[in-house]
C-alpha atoms as a PDB file:
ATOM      1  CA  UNK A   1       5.092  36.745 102.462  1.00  0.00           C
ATOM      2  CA  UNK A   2       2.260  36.134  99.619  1.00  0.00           C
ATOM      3  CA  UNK A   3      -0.240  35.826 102.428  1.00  0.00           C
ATOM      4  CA  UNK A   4       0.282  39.088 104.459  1.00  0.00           C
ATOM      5  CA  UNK A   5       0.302  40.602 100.599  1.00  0.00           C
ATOM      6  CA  UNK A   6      -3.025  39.440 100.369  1.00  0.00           C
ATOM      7  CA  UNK A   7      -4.301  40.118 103.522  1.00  0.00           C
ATOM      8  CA  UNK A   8      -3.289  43.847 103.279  1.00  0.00           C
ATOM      9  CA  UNK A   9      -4.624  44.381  99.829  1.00  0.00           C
ATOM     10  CA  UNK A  10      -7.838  42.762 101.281  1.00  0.00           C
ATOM     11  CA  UNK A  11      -7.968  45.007 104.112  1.00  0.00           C
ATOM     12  CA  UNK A  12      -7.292  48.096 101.818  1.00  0.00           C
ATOM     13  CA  UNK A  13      -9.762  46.425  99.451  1.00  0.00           C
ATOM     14  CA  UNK A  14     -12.655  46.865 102.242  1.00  0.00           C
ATOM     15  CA  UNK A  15     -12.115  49.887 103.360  1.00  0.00           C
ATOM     16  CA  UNK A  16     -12.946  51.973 100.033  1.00  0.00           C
ATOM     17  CA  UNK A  17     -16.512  52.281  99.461  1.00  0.00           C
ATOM     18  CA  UNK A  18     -18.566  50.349  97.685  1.00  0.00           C
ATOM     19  CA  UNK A  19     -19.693  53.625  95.245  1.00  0.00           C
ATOM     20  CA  UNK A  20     -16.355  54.019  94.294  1.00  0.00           C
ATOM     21  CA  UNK A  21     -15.965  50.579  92.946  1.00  0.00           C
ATOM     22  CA  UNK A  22     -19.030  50.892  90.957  1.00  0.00           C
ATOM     23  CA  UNK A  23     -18.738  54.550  89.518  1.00  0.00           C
ATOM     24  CA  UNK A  24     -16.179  53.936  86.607  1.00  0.00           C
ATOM     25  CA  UNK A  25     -13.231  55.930  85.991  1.00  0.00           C
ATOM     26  CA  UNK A  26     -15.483  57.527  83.430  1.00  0.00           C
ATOM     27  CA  UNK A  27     -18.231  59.791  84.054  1.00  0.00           C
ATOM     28  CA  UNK A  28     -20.305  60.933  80.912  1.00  0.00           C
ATOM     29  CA  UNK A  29     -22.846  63.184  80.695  1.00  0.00           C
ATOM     30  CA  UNK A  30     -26.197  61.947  79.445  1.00  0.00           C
ATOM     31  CA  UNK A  31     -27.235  64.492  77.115  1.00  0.00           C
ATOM     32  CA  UNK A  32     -27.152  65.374  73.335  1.00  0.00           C
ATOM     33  CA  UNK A  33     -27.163  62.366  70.204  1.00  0.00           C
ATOM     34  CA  UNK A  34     -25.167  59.177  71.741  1.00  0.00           C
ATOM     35  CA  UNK A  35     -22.573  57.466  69.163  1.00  0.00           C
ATOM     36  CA  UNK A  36     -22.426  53.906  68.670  1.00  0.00           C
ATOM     37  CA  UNK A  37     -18.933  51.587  67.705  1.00  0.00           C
ATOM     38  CA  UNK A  38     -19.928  48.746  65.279  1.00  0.00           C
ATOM     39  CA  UNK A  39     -16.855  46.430  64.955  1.00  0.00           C
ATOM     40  CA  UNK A  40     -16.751  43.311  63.157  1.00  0.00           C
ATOM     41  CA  UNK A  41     -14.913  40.714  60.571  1.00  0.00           C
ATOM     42  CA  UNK A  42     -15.550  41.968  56.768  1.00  0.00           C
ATOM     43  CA  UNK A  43     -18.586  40.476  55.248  1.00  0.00           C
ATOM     44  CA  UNK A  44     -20.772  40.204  58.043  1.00  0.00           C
ATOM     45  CA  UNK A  45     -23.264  42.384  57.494  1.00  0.00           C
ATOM     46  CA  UNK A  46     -22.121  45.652  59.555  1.00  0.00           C
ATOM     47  CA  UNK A  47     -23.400  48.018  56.974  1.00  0.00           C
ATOM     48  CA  UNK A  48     -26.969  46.022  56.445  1.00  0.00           C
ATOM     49  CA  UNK A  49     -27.626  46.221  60.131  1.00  0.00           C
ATOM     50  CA  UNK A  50     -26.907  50.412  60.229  1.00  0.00           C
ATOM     51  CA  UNK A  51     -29.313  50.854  57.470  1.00  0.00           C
ATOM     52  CA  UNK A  52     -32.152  48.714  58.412  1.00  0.00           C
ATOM     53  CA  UNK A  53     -32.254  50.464  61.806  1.00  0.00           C
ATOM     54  CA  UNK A  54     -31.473  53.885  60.552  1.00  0.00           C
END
């Protein structure tokens, strides 16, 4: 039963197209200022790093 499971999903698998596996569910436009997410533990020098490179 696990087998033919796998073997459908496989076969399903290959027939969508290989663009639609790399495109994302996500498209965003490339235009205007970009934002940037810094995350990290406290006191590891987030805030440094922003204002040397701003």
């Amino acid at each position: 039963e696990l087998r033919t499971k796998i073997a459908k999903l496989s076969k399903e698998a290959a027939k969508t197209p290989a663009t639609a596996r790399r495109g994302g569910m996500y498209h965003i436009p490339r235009e205007g200022a970009g934002q940037v997410v810094l995350v990290g533990l406290p006191n590891v020098g987030k805030s440094q790093l922003v204002s040397s490179l701003t």
